[in-house]
C-alpha atoms as a PDB file:
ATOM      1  CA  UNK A   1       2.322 -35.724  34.921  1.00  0.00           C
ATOM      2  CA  UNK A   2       2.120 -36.330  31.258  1.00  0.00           C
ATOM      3  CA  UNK A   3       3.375 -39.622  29.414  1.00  0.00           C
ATOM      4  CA  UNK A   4       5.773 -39.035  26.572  1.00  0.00           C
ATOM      5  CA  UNK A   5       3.050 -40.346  24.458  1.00  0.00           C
ATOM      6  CA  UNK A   6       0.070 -37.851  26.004  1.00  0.00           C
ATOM      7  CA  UNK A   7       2.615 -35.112  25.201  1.00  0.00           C
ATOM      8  CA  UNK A   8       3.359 -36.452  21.716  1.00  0.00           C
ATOM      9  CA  UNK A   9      -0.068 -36.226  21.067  1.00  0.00           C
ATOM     10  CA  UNK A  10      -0.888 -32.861  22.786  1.00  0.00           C
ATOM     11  CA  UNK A  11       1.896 -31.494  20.543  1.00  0.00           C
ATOM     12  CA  UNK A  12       0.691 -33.452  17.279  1.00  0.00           C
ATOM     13  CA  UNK A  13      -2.913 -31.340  18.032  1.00  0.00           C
ATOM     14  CA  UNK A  14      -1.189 -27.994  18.908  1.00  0.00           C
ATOM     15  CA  UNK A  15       0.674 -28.136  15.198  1.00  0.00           C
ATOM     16  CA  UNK A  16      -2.227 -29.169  13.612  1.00  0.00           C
ATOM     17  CA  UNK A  17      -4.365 -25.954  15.250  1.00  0.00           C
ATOM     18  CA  UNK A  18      -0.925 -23.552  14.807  1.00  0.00           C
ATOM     19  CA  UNK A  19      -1.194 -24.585  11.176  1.00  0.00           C
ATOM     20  CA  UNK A  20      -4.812 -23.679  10.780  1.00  0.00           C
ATOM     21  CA  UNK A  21      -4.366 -20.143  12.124  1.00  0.00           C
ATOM     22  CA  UNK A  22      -0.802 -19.153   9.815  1.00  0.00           C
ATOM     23  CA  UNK A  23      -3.223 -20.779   7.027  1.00  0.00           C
ATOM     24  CA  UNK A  24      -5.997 -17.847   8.363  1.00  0.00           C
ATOM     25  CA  UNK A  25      -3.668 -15.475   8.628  1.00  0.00           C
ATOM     26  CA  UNK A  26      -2.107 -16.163   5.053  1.00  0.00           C
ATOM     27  CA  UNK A  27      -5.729 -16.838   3.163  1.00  0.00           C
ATOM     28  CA  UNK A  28      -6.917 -12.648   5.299  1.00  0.00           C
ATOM     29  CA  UNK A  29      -3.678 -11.328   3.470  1.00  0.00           C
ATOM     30  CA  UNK A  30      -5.263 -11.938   0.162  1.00  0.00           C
ATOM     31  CA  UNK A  31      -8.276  -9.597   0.846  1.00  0.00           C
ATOM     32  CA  UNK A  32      -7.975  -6.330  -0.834  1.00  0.00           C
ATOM     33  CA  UNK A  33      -8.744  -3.709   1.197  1.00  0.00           C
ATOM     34  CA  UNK A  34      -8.404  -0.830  -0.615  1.00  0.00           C
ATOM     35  CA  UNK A  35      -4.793  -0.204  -0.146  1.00  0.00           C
ATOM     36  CA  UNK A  36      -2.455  -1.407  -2.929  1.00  0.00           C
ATOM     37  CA  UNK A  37      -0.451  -5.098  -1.583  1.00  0.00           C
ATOM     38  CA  UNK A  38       1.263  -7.410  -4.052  1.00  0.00           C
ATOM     39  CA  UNK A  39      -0.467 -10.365  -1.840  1.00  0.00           C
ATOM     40  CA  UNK A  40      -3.987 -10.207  -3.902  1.00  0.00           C
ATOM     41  CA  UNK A  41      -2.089 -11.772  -6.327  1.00  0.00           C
ATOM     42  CA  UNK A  42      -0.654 -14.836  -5.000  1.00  0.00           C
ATOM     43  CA  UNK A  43      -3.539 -17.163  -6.198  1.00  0.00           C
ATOM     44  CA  UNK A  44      -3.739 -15.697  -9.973  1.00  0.00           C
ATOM     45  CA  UNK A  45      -2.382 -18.253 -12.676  1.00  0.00           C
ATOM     46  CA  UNK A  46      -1.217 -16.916 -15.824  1.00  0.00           C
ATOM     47  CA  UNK A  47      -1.113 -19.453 -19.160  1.00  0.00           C
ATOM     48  CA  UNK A  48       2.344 -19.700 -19.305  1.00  0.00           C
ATOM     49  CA  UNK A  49       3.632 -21.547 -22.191  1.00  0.00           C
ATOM     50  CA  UNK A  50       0.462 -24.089 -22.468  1.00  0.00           C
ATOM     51  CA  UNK A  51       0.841 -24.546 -18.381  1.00  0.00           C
ATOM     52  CA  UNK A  52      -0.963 -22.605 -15.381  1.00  0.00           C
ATOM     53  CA  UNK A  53       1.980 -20.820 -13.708  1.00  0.00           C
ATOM     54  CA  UNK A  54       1.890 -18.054 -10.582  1.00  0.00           C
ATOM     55  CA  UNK A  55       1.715 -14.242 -11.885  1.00  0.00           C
ATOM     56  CA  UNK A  56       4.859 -14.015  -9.475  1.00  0.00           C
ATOM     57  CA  UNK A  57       6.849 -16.511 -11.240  1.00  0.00           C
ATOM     58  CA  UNK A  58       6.380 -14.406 -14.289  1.00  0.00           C
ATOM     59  CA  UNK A  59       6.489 -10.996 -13.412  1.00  0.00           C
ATOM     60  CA  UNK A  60       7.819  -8.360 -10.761  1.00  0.00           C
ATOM     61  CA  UNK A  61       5.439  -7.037  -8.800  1.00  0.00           C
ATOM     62  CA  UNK A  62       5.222  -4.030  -6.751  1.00  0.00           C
ATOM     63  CA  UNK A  63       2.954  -1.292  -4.917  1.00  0.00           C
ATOM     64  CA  UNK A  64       4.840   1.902  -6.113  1.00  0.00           C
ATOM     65  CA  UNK A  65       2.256   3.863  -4.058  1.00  0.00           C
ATOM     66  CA  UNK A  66      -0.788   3.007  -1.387  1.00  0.00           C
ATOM     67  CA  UNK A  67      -3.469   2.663  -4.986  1.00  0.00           C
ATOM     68  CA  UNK A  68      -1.364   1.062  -7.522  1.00  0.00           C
ATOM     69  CA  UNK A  69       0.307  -1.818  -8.391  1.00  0.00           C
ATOM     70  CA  UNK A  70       2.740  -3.156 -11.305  1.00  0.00           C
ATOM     71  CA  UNK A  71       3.114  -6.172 -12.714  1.00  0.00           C
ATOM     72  CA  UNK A  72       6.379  -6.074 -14.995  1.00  0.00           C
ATOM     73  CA  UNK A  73       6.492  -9.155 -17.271  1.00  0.00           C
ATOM     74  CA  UNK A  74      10.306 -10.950 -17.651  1.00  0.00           C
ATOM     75  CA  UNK A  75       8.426 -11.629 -21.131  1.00  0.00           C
ATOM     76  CA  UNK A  76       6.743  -9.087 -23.375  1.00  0.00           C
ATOM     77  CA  UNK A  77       4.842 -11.384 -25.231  1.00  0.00           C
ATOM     78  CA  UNK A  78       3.230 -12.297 -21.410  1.00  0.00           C
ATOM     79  CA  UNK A  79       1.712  -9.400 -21.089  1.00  0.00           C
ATOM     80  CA  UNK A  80      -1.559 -10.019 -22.758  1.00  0.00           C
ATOM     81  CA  UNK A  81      -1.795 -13.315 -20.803  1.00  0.00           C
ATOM     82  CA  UNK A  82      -1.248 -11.008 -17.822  1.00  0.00           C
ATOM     83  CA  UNK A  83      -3.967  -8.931 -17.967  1.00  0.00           C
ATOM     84  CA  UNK A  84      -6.459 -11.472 -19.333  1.00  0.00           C
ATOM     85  CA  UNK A  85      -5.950 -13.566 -16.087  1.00  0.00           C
ATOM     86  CA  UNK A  86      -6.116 -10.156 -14.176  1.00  0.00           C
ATOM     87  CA  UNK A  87      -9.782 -10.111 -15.789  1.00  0.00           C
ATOM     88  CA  UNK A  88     -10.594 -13.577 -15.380  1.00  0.00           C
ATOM     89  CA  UNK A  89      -9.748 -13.452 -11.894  1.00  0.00           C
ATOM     90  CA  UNK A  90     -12.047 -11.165 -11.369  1.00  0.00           C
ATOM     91  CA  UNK A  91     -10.165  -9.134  -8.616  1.00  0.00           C
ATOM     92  CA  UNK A  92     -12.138  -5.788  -9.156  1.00  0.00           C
ATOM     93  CA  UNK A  93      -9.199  -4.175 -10.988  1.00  0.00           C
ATOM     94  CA  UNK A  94      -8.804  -2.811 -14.492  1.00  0.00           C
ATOM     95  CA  UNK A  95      -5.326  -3.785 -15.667  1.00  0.00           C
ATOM     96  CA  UNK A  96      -3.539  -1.148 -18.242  1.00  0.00           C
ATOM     97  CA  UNK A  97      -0.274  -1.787 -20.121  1.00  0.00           C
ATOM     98  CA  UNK A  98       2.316   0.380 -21.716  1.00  0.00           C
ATOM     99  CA  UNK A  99       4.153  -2.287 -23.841  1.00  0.00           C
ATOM    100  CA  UNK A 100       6.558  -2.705 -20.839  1.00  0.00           C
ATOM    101  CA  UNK A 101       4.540  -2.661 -17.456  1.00  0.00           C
ATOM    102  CA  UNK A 102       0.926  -3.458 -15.979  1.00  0.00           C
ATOM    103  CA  UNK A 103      -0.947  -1.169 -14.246  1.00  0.00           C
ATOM    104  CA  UNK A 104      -3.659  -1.521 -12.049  1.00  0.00           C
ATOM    105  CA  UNK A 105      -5.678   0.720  -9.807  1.00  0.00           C
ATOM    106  CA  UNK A 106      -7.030  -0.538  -7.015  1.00  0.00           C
ATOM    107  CA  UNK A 107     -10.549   1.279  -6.783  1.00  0.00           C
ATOM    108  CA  UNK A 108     -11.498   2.131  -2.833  1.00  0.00           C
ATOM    109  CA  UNK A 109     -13.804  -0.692  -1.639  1.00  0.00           C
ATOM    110  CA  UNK A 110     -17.857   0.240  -1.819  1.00  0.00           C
ATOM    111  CA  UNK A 111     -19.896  -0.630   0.877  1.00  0.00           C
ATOM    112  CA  UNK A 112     -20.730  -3.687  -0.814  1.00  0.00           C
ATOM    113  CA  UNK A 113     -17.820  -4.898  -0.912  1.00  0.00           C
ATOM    114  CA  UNK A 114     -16.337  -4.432   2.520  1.00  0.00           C
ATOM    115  CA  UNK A 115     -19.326  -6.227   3.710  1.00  0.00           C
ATOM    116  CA  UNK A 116     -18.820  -8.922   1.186  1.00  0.00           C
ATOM    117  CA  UNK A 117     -15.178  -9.404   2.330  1.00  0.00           C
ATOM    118  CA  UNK A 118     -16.222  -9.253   6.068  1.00  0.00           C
ATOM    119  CA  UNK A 119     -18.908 -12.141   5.312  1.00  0.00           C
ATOM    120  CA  UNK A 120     -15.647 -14.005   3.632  1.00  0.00           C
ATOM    121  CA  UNK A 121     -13.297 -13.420   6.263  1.00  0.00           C
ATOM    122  CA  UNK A 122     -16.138 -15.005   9.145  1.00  0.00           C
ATOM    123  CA  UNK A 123     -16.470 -17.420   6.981  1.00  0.00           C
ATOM    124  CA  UNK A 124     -12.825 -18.341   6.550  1.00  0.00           C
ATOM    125  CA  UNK A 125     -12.366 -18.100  10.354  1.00  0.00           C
ATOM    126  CA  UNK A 126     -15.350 -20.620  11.058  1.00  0.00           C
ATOM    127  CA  UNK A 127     -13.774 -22.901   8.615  1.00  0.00           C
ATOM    128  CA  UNK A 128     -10.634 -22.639  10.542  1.00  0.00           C
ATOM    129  CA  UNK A 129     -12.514 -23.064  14.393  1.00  0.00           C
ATOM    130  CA  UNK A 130     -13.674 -26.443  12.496  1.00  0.00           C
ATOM    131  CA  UNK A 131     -10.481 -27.760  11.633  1.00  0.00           C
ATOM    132  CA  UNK A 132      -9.105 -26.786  14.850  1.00  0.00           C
ATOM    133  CA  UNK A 133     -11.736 -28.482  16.731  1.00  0.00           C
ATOM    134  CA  UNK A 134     -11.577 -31.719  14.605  1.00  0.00           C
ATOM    135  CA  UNK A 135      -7.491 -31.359  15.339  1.00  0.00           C
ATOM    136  CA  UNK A 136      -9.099 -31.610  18.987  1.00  0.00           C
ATOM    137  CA  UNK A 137     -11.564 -34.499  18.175  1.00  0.00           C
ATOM    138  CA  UNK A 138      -8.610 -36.396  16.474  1.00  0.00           C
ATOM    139  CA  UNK A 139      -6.371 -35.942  19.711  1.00  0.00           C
ATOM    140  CA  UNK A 140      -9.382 -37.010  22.159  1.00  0.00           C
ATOM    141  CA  UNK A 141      -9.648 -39.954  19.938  1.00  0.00           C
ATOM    142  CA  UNK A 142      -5.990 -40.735  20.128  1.00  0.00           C
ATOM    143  CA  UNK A 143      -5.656 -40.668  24.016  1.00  0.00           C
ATOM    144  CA  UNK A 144      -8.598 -43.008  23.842  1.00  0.00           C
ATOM    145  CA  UNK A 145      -6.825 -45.475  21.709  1.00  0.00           C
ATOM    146  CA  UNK A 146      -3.855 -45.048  23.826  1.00  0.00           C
ATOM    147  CA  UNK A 147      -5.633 -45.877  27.124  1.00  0.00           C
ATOM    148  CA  UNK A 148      -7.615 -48.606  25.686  1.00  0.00           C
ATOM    149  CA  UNK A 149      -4.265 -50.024  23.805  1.00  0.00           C
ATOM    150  CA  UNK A 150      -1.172 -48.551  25.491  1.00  0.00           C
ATOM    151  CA  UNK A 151      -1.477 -49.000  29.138  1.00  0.00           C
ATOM    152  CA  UNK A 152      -2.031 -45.076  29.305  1.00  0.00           C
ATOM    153  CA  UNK A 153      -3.513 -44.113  33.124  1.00  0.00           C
ATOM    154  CA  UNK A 154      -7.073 -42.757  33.053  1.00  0.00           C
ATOM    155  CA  UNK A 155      -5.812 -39.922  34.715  1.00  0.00           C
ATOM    156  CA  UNK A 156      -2.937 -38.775  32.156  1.00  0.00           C
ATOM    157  CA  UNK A 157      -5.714 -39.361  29.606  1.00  0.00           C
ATOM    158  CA  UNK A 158      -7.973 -36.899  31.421  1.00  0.00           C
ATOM    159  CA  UNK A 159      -5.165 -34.234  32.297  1.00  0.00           C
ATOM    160  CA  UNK A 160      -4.157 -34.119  28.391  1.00  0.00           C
ATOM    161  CA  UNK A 161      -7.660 -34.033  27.396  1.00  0.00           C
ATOM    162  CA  UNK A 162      -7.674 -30.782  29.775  1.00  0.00           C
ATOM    163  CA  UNK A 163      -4.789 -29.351  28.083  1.00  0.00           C
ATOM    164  CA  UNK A 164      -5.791 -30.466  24.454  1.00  0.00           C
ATOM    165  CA  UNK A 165      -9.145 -28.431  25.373  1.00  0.00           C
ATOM    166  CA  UNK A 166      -7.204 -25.268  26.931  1.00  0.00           C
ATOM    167  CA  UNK A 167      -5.471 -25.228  23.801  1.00  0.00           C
ATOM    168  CA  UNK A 168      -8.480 -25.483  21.519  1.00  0.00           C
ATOM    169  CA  UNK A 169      -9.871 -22.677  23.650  1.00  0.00           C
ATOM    170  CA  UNK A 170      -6.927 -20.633  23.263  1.00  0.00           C
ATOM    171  CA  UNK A 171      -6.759 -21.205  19.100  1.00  0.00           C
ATOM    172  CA  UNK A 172     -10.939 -20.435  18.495  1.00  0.00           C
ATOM    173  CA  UNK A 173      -9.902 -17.628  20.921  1.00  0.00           C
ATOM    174  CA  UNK A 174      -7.162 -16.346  18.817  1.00  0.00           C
ATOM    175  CA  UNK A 175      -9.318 -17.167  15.324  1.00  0.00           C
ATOM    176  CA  UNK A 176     -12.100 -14.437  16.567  1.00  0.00           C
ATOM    177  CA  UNK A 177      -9.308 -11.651  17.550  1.00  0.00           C
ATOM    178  CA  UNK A 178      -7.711 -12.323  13.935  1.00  0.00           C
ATOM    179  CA  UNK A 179     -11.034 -11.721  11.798  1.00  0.00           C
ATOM    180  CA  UNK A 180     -12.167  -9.027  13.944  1.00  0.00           C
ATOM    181  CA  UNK A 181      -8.718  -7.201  13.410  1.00  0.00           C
ATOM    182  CA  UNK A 182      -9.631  -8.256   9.542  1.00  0.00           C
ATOM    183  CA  UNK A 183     -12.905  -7.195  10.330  1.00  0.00           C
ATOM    184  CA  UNK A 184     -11.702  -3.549  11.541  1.00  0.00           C
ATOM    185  CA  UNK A 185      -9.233  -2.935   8.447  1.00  0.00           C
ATOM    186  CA  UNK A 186     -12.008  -3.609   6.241  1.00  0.00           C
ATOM    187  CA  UNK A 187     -14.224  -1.063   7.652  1.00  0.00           C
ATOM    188  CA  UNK A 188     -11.435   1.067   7.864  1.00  0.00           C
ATOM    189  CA  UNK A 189     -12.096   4.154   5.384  1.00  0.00           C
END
């Protein structure tokens, strides 16, 4: 039977991991995959008055259809600064304006560049299976401490360890099933 503390710290190292997977799942939004989503945006700062400010606190944006989306400035005289971060950010899309909106086309994905985004998205997920195992390393070292310091029984030590790993286990499990579901929209035509 767990101590409050073991569980306190058990819990502690399940946030930390839960946190590392909605960051996964937030950071795999982002990739463009050749369907039209607002989301690509959400990192693109736009000179806003002499200070970096997000595109969305600018502008409206939508996907009227599956291969285009609008970006329509609360400001005219932003829409220039628009597009120029569109270019600078280097998303792969050609921006075009009519005085009142932003257009962009998003171009279907080459071969290229699925396998590009598929390298990224392995790559994201390893970072995450990192942070989720130092979460564990940082929970190991905790019950530790709390043996050695807090009177904790060598046994509840050992029985949260077990549940700190089953967790782990479960959270690396879940990173592979979320980039291979990436994976498979990717190289989805």
């Amino acid at each position: 039977m767990l101590t409050e503390r073991a569980k306190e710290i058990v819990n502690s190292a399940d946030t930390k991991m839960k946190d590392a997977l909605s960051f996964l799942e937030e950071e795999l939004k982002n990739y463009r995959v050749g369907k039209a989503n607002p989301s690509v945006f959400n990192g693109l700062m736009v000179d806003y008055y002499g200070s970096p400010t997000p595109v969305h606190q600018v502008a409206s944006i939508s996907a009227p259809d599956a291969k285009t989306l609008t970006l329509q400035p609360w400001e005219k005289n932003m829409i220039a600064k628009i597009e120029k971060a569109i270019m600078d950010a280097n998303l792969g899309f050609t921006p075009q304006n009519n005085g009142e909106i932003i257009r962009c086309t998003v171009p279907a994905l080459t071969e290229e560049r699925r396998r590009e985004l598929i390298k990224k998205a392995k790559a994201t997920g390893e970072q995450t299976k990192v942070t989720v195992r130092n979460a564990r390393r940082d929970a190991f070292d905790l019950l530790k401490k709390a043996q050695k310091n807090e009177g904790l029984s060598e046994d509840v030590e050992k029985e949260a360890e077990d549940e700190v790993q089953k967790l782990t286990d479960k959270k690396v499990k879940a990173v592979d099933e979320i980039v291979a579901a990436k994976e498979k929209e990717i190289l989805t035509v």
